[in-house]
Protein backbone atom coordinates (compact mmCIF):
# COMPACT_ATOMS: atom_id res chain seq x y z
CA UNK A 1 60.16 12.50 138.50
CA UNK A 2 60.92 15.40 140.62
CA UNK A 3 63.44 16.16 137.87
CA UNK A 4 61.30 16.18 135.22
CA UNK A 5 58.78 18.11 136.99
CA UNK A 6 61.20 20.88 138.05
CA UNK A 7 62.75 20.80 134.45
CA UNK A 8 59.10 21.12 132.58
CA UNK A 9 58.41 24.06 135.20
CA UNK A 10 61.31 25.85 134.16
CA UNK A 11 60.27 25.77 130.80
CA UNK A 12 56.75 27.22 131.38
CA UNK A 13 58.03 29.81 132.85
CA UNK A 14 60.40 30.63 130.15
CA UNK A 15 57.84 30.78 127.59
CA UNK A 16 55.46 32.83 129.98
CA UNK A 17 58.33 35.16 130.10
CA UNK A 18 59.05 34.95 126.12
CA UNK A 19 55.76 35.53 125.64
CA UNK A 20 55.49 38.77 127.92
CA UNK A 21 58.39 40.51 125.94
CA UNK A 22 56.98 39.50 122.41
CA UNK A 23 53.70 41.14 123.79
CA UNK A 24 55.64 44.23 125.33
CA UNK A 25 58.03 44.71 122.35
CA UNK A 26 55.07 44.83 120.01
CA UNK A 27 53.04 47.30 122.03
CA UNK A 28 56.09 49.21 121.92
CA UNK A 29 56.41 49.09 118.16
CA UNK A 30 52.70 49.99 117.91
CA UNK A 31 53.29 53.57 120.48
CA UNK A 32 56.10 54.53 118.29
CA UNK A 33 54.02 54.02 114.91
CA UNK A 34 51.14 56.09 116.04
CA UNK A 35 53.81 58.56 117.45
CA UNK A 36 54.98 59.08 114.20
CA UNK A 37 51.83 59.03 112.07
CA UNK A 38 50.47 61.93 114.67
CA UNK A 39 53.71 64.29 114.48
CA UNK A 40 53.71 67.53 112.57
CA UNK A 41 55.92 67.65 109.55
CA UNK A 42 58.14 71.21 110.12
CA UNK A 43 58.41 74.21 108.15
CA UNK A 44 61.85 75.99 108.90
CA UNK A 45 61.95 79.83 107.65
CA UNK A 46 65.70 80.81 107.63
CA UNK A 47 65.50 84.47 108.42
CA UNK A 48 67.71 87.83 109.51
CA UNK A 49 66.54 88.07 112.87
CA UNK A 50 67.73 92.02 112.89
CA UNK A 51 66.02 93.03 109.91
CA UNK A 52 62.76 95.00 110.72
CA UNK A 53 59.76 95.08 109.46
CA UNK A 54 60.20 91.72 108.12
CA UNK A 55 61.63 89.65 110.74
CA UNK A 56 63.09 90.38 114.37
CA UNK A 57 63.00 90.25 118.07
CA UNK A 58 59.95 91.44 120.17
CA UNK A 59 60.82 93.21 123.34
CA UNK A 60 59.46 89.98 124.83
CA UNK A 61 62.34 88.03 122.61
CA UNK A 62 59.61 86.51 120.66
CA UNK A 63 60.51 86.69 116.68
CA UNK A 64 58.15 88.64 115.01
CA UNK A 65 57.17 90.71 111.60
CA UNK A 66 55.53 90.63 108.77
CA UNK A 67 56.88 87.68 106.69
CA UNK A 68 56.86 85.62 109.56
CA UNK A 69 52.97 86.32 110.23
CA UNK A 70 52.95 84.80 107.02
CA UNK A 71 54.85 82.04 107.20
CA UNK A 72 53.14 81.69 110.39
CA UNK A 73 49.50 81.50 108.52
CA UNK A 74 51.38 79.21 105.97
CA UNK A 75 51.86 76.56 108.38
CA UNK A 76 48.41 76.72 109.75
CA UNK A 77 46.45 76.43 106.78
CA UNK A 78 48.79 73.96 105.19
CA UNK A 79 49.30 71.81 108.29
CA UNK A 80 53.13 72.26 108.94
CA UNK A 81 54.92 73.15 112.27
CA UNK A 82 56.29 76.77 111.78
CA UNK A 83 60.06 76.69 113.29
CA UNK A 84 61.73 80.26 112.95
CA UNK A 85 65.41 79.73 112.38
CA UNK A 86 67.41 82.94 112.69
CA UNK A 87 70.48 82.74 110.27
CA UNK A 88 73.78 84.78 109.83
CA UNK A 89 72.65 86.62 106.07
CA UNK A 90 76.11 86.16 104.71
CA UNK A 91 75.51 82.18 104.92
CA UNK A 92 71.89 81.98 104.30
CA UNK A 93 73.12 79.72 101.06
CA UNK A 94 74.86 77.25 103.36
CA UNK A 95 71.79 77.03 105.39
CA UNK A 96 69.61 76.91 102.68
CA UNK A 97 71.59 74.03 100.39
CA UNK A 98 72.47 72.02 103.65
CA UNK A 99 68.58 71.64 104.72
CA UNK A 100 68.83 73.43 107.76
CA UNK A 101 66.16 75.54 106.65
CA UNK A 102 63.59 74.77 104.15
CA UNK A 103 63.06 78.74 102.66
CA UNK A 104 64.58 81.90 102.44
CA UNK A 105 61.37 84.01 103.62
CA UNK A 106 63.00 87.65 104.86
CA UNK A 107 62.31 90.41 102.56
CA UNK A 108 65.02 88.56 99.74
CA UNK A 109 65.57 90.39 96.63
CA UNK A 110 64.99 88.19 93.38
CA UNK A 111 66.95 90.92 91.80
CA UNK A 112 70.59 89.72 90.72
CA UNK A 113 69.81 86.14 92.49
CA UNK A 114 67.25 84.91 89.27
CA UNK A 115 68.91 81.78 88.45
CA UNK A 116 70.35 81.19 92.20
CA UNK A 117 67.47 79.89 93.59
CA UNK A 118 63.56 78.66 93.05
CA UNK A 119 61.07 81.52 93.64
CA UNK A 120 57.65 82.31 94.58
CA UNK A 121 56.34 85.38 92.62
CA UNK A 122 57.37 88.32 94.21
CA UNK A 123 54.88 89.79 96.35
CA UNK A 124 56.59 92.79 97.52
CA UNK A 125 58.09 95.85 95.41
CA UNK A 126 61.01 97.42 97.39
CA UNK A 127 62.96 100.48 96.83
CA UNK A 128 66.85 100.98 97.99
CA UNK A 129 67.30 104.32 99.43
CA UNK A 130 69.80 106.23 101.31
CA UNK A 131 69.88 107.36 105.01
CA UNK A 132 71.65 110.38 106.99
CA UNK A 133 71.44 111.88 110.06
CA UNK A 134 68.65 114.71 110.17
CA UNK A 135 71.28 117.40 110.76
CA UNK A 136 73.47 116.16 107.86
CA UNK A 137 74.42 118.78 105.01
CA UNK A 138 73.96 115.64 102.84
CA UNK A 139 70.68 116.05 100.60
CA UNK A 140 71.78 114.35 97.26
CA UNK A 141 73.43 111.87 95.99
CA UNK A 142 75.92 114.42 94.43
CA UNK A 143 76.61 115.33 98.07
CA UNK A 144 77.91 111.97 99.14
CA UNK A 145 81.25 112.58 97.27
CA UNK A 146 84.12 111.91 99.05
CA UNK A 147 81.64 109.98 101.84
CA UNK A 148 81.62 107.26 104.25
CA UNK A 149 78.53 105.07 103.18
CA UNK A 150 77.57 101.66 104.64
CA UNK A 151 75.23 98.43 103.79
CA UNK A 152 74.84 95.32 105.64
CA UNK A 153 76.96 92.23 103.81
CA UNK A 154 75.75 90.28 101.60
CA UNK A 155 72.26 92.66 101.12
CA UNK A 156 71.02 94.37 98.20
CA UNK A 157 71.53 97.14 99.91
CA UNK A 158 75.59 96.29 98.92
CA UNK A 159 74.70 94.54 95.64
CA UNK A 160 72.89 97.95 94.16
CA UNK A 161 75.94 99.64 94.79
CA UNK A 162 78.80 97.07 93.39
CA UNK A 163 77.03 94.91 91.14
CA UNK A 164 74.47 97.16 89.39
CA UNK A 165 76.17 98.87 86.69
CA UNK A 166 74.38 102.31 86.76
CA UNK A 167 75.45 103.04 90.14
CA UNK A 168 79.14 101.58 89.97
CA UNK A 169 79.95 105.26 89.05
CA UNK A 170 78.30 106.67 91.99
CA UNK A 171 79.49 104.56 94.32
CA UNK A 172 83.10 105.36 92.90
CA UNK A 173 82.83 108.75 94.11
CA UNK A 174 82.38 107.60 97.75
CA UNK A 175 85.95 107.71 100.28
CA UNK A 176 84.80 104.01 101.14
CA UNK A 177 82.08 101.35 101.14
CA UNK A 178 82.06 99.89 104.29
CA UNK A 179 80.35 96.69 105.52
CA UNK A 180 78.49 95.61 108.87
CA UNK A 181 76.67 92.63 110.29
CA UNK A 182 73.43 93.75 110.60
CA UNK A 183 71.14 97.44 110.18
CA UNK A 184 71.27 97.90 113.88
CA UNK A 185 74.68 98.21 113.89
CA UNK A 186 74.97 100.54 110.67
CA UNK A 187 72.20 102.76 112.52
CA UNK A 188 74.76 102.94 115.42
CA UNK A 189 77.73 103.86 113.51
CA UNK A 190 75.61 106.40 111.57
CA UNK A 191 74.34 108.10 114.77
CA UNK A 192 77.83 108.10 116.10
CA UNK A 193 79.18 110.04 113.18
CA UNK A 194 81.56 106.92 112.36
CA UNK A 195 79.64 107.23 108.80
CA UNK A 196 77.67 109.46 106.64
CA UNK A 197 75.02 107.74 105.02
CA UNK A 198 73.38 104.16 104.55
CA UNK A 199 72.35 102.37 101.88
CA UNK A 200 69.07 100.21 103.10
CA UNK A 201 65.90 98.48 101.84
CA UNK A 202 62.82 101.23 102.20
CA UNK A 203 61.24 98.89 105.14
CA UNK A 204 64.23 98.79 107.13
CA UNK A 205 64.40 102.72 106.66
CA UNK A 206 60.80 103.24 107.46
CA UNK A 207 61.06 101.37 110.63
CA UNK A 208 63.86 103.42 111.66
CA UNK A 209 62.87 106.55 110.87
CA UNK A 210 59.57 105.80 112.64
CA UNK A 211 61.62 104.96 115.85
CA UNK A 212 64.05 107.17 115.95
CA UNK A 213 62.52 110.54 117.35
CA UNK A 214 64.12 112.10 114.62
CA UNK A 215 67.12 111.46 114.08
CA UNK A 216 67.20 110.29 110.65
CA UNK A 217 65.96 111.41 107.25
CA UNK A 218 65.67 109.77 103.95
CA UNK A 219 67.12 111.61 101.29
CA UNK A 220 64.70 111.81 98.14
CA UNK A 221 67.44 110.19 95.62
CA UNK A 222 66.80 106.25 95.40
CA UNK A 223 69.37 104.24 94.54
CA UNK A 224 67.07 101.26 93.08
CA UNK A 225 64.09 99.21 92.74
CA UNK A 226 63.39 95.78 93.63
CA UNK A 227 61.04 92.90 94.41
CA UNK A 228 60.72 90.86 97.07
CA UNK A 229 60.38 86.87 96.96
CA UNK A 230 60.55 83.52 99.06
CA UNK A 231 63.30 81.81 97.73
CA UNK A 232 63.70 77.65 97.79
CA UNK A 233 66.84 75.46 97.37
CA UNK A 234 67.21 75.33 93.42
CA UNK A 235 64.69 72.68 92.05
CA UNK A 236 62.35 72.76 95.23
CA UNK A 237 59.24 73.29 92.93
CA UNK A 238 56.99 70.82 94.86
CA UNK A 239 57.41 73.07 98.46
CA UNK A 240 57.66 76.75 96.37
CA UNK A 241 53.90 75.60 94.40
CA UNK A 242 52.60 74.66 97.75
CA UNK A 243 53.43 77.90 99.45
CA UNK A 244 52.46 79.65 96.58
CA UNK A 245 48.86 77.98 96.51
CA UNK A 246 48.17 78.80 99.82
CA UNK A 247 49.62 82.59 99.84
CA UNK A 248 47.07 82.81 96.59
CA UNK A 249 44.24 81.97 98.74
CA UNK A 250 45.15 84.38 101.14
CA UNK A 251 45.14 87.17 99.14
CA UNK A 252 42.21 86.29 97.43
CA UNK A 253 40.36 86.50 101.04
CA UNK A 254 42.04 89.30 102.40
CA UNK A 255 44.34 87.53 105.08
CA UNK A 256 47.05 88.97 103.48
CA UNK A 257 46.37 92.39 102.88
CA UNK A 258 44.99 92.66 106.78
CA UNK A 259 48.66 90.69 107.95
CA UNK A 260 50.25 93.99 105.86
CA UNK A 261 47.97 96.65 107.64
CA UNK A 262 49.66 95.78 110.77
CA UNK A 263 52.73 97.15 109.40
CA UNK A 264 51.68 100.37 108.26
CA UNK A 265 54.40 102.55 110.17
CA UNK A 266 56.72 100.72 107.55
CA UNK A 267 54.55 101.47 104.49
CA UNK A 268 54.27 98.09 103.83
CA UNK A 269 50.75 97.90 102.57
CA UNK A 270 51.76 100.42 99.66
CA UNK A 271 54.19 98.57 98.60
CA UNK A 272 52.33 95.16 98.28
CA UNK A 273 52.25 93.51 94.70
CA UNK A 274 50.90 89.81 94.75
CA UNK A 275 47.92 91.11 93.35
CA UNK A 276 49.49 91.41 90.21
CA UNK A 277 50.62 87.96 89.98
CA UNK A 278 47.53 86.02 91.54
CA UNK A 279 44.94 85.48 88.98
């Protein structure tokens, strides 16, 4: 009997013990449900994290600027998680078609990239226009004959000088187009003296020219005009009408005009155009 008694014991406490797991396991399932009913679906902005007004580092290495502020109100009002994902220009299609980022949201020209990807309407008109050092003898474009002129890759700044065909001439005077990784660095090499003039988005100019005690001036030649857009992966209609409805409403209660206002050093609020497109 003694037997029996020891065997039936061990059983109890086998199904006491099955019965504690089930119950554990489930509670476990149950945590990781609500987890992921409760967490924030993200928003990842692929941006040029040297490229000023529009998006860069804070002196307190924060990222900053004006199309992240609103990206930024974006997320809040449309419930997403903002995630600012600084990107190397030159492969912002990799990033884009690969999903590492969801948008390209960084003052991006729509201008020779129509069919390449799924755009917002542009909300920003932009000029190219060409930098020198104050005491240059440069004052034209004439003048930059036989001169060393730079743009960052893979920037309009670049394309308005080897893709648009009313300035292939002009830039065909020049000793050499060179390239560089970023505006900060062309700024360098200008100040230096290692080149003669840049070719740059108005913003970026602005913002130099503002910081620069005088160092630089804009010459009054432009060498285009633009528009600025946030472009999506090619067929991404669903997330471009979403950010479009939103931005809409913004504009249409002032959020976005007072988000440009901060940036008045870089003449951004002159140069605003959503109104135009928002009914």
């Amino acid at each position: 009997m003694k037997k029996y008694r020891l065997v039936s014991l061990i059983l109890v406490v086998l199904s006491i013990f099955a019965f504690t797991a089930c119950k554990s396991e489930v509670k476990t399932e149950s945590v990781e449900t609500v987890e992921n009913e409760t967490s924030t679906k993200k928003f990842v902005v692929g941006f040029d994290a040297e490229y000023p007004p529009y998006g860069y580092m804070a002196e307190d290495g924060s990222y900053t600027g004006f199309d992240l502020d609103l990206a930024k109100e974006f997320c809040n009002r449309a419930g997403y998680e903002f995630v600012a994902q600084p990107i190397d220009w030159d492969s912002k299609d990799l990033e884009l078609n690969s999903g590492n980022i969801d948008c390209i949201w960084n003052g991006f020209t729509i201008t020779g990239r129509e069919d390449d990807y799924t755009w917002t309407f542009p909300y920003v008109d932009n000029s190219i226009v060409l930098i020198v050092n104050n005491d240059s003898d440069i004052y034209t474009k004439a003048d930059l004959a036989g001169k060393v002129v730079m743009a960052q890759a893979g920037s309009t700044g670049l394309a308005a000088l080897t893709e648009d065909d009313a300035n292939k001439e002009f830039a065909s005077t020049f000793a050499s187009l060179e390239q560089c990784a970023d505006y900060n660095s062309a700024f360098m090499n200008l100040e230096s003296g290692v080149i003669d003039c840049i070719s740059v988005d108005i913003g970026v100019a602005k913002y130099q020219l503002n910081n620069s005690g005088g160092k630089f001036r804009q010459l009054d030649d432009i060498v285009s005009k633009e528009q600025y857009a946030i472009g999506f992966k090619k067929g991404n209609t669903e997330l471009r009408n979403e950010v479009e409805k939103v931005l809409s409403s913004m504009w249409k209660d002032g959020t976005f005009s007072k988000i440009a206002n901060k940036y008045v050093d870089f003449a951004l609020p002159s140069m605003i155009c959503i109104g135009d497109y928002v009914e």
